[in-house]
N, C-alpha and C. Protein backbone atom coordinates (compact mmCIF):
# COMPACT_ATOMS: atom_id res chain seq x y z
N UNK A 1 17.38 -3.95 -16.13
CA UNK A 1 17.36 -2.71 -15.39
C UNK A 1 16.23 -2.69 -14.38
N UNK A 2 15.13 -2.97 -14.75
CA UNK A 2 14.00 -3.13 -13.83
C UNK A 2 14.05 -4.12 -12.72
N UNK A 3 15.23 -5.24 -13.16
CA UNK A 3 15.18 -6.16 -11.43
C UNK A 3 16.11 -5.54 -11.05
N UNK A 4 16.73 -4.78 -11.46
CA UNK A 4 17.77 -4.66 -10.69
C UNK A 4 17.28 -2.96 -9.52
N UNK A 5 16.68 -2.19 -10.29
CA UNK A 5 16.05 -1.31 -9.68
C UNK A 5 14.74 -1.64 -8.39
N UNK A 6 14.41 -2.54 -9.03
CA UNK A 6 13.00 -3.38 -8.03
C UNK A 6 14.04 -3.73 -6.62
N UNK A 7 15.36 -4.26 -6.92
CA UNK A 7 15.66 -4.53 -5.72
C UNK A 7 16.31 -3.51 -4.38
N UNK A 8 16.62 -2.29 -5.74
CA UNK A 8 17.27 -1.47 -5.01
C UNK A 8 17.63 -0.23 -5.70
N UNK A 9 16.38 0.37 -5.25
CA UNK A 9 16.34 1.94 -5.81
C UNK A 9 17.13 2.98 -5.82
N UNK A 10 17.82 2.55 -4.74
CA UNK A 10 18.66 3.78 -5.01
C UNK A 10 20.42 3.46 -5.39
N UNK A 11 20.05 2.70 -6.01
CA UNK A 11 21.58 2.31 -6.84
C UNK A 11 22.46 3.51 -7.41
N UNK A 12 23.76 3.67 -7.54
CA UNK A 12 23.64 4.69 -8.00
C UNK A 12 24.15 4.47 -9.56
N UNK A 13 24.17 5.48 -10.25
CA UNK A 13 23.65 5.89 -11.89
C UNK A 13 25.06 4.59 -12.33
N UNK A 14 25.79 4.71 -12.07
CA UNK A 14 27.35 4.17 -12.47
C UNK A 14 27.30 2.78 -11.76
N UNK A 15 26.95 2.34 -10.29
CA UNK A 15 26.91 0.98 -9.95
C UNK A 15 26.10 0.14 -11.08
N UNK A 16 24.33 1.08 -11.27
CA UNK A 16 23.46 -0.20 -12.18
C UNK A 16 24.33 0.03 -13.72
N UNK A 17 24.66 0.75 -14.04
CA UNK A 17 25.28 0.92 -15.80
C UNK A 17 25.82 -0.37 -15.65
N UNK A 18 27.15 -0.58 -14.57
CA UNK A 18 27.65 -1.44 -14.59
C UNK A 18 27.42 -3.12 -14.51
N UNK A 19 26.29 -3.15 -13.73
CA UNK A 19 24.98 -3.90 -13.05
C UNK A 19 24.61 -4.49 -14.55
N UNK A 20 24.20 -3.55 -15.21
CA UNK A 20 23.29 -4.45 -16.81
C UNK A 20 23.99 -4.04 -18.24
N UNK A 21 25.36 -3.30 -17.86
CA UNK A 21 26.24 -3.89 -18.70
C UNK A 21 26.52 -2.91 -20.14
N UNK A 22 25.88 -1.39 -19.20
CA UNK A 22 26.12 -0.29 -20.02
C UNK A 22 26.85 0.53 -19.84
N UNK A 23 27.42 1.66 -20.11
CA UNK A 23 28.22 3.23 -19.76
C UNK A 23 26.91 3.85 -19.13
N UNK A 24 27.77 4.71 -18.54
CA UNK A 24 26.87 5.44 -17.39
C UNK A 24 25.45 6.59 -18.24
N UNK A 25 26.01 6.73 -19.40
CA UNK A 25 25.32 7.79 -20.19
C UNK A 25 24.04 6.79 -20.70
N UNK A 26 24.04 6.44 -21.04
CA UNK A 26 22.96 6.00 -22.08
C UNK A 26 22.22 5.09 -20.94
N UNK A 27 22.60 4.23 -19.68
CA UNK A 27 21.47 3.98 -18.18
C UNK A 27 21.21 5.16 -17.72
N UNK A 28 21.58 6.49 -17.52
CA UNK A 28 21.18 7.53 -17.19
C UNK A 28 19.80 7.56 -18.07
N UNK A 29 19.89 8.30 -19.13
CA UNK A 29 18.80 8.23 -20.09
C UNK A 29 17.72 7.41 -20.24
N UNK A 30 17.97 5.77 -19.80
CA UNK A 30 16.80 5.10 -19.98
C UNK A 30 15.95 5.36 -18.22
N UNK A 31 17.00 5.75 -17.31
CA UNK A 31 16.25 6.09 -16.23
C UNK A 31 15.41 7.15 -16.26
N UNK A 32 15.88 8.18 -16.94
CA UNK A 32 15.44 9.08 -16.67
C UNK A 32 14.02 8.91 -17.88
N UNK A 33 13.92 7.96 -18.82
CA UNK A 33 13.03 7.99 -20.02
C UNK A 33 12.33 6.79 -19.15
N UNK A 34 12.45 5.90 -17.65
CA UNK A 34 11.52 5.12 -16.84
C UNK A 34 10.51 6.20 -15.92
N UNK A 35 11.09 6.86 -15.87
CA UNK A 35 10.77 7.84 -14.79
C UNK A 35 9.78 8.80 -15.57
N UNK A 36 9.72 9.33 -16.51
CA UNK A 36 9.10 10.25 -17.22
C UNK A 36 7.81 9.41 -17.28
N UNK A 37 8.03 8.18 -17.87
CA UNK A 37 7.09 7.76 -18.18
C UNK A 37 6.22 6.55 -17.26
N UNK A 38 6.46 6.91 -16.08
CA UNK A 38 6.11 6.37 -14.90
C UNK A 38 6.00 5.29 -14.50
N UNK A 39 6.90 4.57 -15.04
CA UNK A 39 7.32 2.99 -14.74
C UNK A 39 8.28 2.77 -13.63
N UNK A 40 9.36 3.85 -12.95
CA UNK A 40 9.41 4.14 -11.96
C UNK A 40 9.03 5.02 -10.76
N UNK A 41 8.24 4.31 -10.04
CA UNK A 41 7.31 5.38 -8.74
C UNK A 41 7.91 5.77 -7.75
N UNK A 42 9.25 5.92 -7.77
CA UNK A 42 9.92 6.91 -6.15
C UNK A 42 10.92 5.88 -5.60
N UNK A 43 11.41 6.48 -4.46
CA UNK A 43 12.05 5.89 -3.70
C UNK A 43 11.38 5.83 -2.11
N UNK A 44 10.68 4.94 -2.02
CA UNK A 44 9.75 5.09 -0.92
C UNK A 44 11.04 4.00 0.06
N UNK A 45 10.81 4.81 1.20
CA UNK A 45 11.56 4.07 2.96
C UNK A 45 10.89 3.31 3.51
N UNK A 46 11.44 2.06 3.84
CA UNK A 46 10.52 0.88 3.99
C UNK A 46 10.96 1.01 5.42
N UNK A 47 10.19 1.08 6.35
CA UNK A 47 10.30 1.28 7.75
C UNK A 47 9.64 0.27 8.57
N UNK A 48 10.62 0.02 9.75
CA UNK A 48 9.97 -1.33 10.40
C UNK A 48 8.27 -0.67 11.18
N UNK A 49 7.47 -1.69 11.30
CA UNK A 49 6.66 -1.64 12.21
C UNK A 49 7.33 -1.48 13.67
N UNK A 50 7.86 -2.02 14.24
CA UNK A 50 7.97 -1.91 15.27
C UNK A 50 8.77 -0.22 15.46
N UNK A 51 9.44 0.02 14.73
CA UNK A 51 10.00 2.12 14.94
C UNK A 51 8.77 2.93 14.64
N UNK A 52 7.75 2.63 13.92
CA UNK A 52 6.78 3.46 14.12
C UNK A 52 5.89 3.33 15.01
N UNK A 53 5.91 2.30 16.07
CA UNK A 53 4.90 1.51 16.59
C UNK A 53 3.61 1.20 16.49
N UNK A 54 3.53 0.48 14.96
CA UNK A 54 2.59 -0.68 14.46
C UNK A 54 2.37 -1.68 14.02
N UNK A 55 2.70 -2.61 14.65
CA UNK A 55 2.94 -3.65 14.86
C UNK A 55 1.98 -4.94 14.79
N UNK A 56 0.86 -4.39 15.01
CA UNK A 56 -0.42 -5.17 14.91
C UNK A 56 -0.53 -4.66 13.66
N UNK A 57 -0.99 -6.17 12.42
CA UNK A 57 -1.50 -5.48 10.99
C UNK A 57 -2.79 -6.52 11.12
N UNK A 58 -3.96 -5.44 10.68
CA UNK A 58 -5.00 -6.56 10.27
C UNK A 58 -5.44 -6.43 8.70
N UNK A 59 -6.12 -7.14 8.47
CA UNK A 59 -6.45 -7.05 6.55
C UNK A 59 -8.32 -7.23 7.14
N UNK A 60 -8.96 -6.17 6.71
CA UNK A 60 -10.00 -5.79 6.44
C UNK A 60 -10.65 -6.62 5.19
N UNK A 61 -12.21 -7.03 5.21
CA UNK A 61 -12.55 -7.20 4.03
C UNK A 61 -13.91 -6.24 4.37
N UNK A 62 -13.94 -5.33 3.58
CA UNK A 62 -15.16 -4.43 4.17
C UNK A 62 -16.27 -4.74 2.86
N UNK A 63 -17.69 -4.35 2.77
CA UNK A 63 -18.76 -4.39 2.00
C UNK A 63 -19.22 -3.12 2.15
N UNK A 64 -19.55 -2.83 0.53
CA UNK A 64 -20.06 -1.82 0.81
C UNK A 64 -21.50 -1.49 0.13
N UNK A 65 -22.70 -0.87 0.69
CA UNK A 65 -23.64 -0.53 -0.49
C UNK A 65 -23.38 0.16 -1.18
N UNK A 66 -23.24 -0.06 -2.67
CA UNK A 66 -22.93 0.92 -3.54
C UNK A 66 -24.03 1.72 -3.78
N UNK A 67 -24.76 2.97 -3.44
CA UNK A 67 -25.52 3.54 -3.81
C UNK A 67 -25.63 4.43 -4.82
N UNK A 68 -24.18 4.85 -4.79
CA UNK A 68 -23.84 5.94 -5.95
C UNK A 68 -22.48 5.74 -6.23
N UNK A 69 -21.82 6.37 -6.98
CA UNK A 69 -20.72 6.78 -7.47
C UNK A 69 -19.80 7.48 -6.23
N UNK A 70 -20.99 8.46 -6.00
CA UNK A 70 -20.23 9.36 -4.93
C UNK A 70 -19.94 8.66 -3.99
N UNK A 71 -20.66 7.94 -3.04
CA UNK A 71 -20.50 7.05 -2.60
C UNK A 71 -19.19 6.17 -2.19
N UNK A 72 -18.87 5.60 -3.40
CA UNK A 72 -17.78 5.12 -3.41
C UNK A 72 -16.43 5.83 -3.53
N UNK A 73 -16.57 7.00 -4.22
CA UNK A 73 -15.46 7.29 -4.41
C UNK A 73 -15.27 8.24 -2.74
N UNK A 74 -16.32 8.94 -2.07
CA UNK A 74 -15.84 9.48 -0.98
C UNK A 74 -15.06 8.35 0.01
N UNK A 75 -15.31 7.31 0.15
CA UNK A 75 -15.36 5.88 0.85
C UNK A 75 -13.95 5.96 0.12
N UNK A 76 -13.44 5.69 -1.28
CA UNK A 76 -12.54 5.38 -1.12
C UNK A 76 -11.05 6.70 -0.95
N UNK A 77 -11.73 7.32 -1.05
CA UNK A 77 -10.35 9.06 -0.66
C UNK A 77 -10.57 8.85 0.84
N UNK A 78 -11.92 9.10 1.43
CA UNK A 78 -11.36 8.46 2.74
C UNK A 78 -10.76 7.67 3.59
N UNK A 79 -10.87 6.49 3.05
CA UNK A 79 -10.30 5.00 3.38
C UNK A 79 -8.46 5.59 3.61
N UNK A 80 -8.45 6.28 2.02
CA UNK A 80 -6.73 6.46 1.71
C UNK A 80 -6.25 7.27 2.30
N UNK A 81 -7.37 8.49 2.72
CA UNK A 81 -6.12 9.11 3.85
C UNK A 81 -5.72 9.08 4.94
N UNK A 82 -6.71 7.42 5.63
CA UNK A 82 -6.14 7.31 7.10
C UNK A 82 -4.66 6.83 7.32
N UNK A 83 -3.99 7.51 8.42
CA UNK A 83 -2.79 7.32 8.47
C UNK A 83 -2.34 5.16 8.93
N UNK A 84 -3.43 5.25 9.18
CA UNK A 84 -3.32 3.97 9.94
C UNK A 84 -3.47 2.86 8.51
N UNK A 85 -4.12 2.92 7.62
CA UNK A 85 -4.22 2.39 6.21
C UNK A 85 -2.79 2.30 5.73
N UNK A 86 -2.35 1.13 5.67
CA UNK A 86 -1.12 1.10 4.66
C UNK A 86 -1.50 0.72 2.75
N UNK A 87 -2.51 0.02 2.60
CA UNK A 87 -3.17 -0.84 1.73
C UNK A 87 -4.83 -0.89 1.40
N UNK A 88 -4.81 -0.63 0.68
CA UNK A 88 -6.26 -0.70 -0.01
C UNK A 88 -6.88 -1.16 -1.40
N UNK A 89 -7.58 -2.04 -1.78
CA UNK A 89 -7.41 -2.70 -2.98
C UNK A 89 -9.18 -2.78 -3.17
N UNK A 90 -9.49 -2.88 -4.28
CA UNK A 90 -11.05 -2.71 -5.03
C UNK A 90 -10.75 -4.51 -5.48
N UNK A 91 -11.70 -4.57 -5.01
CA UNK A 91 -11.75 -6.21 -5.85
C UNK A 91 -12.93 -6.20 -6.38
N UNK A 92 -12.75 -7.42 -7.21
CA UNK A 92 -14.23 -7.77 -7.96
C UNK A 92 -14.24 -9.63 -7.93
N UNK A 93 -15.51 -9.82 -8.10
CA UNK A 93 -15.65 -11.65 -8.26
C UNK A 93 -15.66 -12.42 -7.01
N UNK A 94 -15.97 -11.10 -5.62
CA UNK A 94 -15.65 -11.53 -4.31
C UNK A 94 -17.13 -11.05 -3.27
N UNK A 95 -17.52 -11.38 -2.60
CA UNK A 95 -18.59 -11.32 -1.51
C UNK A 95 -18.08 -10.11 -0.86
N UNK A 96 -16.83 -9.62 -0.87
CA UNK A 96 -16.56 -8.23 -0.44
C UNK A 96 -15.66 -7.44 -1.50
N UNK A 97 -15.76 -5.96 -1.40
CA UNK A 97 -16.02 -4.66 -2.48
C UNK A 97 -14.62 -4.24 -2.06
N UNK A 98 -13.86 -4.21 -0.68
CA UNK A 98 -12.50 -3.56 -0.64
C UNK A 98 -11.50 -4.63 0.31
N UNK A 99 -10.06 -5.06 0.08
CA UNK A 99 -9.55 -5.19 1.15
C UNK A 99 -8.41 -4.05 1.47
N UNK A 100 -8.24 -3.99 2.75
CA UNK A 100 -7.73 -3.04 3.62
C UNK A 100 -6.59 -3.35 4.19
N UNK A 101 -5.51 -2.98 3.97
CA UNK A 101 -4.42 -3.02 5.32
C UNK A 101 -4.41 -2.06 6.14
N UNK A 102 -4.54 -2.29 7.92
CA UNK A 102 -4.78 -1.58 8.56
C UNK A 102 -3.19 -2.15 9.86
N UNK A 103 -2.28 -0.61 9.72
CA UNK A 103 -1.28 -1.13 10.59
C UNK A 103 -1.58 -0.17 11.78
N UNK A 104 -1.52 -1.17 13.08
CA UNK A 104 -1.82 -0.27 14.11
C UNK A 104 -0.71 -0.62 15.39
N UNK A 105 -0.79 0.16 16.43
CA UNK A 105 -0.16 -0.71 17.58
C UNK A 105 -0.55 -2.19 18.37
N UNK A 106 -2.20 -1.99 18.58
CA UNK A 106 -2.65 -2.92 19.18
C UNK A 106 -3.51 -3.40 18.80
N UNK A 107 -4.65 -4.47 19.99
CA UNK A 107 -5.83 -4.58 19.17
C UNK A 107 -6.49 -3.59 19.55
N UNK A 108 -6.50 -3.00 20.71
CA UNK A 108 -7.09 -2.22 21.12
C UNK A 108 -7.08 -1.00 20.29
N UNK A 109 -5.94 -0.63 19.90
CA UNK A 109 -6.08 0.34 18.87
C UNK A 109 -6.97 0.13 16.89
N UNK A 110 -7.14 -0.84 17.06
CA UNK A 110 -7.60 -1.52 16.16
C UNK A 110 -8.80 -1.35 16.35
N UNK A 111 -9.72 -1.54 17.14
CA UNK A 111 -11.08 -1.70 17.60
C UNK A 111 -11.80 -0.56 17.05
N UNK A 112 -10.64 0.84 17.80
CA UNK A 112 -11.19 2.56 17.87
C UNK A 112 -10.81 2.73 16.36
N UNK A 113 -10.23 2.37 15.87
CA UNK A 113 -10.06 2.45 14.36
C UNK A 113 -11.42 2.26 13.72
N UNK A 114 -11.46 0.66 13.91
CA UNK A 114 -12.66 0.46 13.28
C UNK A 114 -14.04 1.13 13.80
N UNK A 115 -14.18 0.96 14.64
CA UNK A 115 -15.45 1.48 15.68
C UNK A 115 -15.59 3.35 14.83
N UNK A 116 -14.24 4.03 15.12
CA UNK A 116 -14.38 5.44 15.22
C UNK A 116 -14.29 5.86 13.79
N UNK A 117 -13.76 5.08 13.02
CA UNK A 117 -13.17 5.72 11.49
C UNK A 117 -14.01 5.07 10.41
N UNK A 118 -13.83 3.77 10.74
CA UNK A 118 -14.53 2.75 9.33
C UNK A 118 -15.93 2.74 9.38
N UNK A 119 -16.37 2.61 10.78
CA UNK A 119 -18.23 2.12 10.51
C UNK A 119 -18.85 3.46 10.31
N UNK A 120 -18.29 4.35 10.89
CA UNK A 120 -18.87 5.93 10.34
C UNK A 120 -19.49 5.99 8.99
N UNK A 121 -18.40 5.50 8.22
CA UNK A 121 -18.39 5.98 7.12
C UNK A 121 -19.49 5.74 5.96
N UNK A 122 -20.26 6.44 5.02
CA UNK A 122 -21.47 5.98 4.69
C UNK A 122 -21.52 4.93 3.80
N UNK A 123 -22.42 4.09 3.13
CA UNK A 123 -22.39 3.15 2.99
C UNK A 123 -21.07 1.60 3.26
N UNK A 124 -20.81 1.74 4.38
CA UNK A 124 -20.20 0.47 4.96
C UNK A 124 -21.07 -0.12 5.54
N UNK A 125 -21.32 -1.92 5.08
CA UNK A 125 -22.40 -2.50 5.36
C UNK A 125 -22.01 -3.32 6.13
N UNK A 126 -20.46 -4.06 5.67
CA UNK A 126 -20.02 -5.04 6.76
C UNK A 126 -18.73 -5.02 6.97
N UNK A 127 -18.09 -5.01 7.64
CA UNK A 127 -16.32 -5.58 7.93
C UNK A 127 -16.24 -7.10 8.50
N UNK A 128 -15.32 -7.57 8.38
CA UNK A 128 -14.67 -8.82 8.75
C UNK A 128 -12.85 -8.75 9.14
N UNK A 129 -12.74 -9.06 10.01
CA UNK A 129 -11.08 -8.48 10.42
C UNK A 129 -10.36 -9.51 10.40
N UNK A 130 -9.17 -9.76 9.88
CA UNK A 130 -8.33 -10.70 10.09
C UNK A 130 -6.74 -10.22 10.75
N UNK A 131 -6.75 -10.22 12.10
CA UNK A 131 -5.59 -9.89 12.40
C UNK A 131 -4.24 -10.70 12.11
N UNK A 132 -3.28 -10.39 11.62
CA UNK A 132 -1.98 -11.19 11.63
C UNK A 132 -1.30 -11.58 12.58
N UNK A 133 -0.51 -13.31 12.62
CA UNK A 133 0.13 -13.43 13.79
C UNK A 133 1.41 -12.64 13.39
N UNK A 134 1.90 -12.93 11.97
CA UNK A 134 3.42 -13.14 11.67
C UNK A 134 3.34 -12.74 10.24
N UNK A 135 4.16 -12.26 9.79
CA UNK A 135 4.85 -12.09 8.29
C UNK A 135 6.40 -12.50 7.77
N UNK A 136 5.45 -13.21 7.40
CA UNK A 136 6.60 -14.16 6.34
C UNK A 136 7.25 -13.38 5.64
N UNK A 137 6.57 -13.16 4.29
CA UNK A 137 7.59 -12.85 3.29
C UNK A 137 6.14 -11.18 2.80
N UNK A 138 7.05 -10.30 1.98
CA UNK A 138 6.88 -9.17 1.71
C UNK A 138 7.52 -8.33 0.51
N UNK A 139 7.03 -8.39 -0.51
CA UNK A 139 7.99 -8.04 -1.61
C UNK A 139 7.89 -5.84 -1.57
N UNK A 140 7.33 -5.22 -0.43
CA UNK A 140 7.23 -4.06 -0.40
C UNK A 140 8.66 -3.66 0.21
């Protein structure tokens, strides 16, 4: 049930029953007993870059001084509500504290991103940008 949902969420109740080989009643129920218990997260719309026009993705590795708690956690609610952020991840065992997906139009738009949004922000000590040529493969 779970690959088959991973590939395609919005199956409907009677295609997956059929899919993994149950009646429609009792895959209803285990969906609805995935869902309760939050092993399924939504039906999110996977939309091209190019219809929203962002097209340029770079991956951030930012540093940060951890001074406090607060600190970090304002850094990271902020980080998450830029619209331009697709991705954000806490690492550990690494010379840098966050990586970032940042989808934008250009580089130029990329720059004022970083320049206007990221270095503001308090304890950010360093960024390093890696813009993308191409994407291969993408399991989102």
């Amino acid at each position: 049930m779970l690959l088959q949902l991973s590939q395609d969420g919005r199956l409907s109740n009677v295609k997956l029953a059929a899919r993994i080989g149950l009646t429609p009643a009792p895959c209803l129920r285990q969906v609805k007993r995935l869902e309760a218990d939050g092993g399924k997260a939504g039906y999110p719309a996977r939309l091209s870059p190019e219809a929203t026009g962002r097209s340029f993705s770079v991956y951030m590795h930012v540093e940060i001084t951890m001074t406090s708690r607060e600190v970090v956690e304002r850094f990271e609610t902020t980080v998450a509500a830029f619209t331009e952020v697709s991705e954000v991840r806490r690492v550990y065992g690494a010379q840098v504290d966050y990586i970032i997906r940042v989808d934008v139009a250009d580089g130029n738009a990329y720059e004022r991103f970083q320049s206007e949004k990221m270095y503001p922000l308090p304890g950010v000590n360093r960024i390093v940008s890696y813009p993308t040529m191409k994407l291969i493969k993408s399991s989102d």
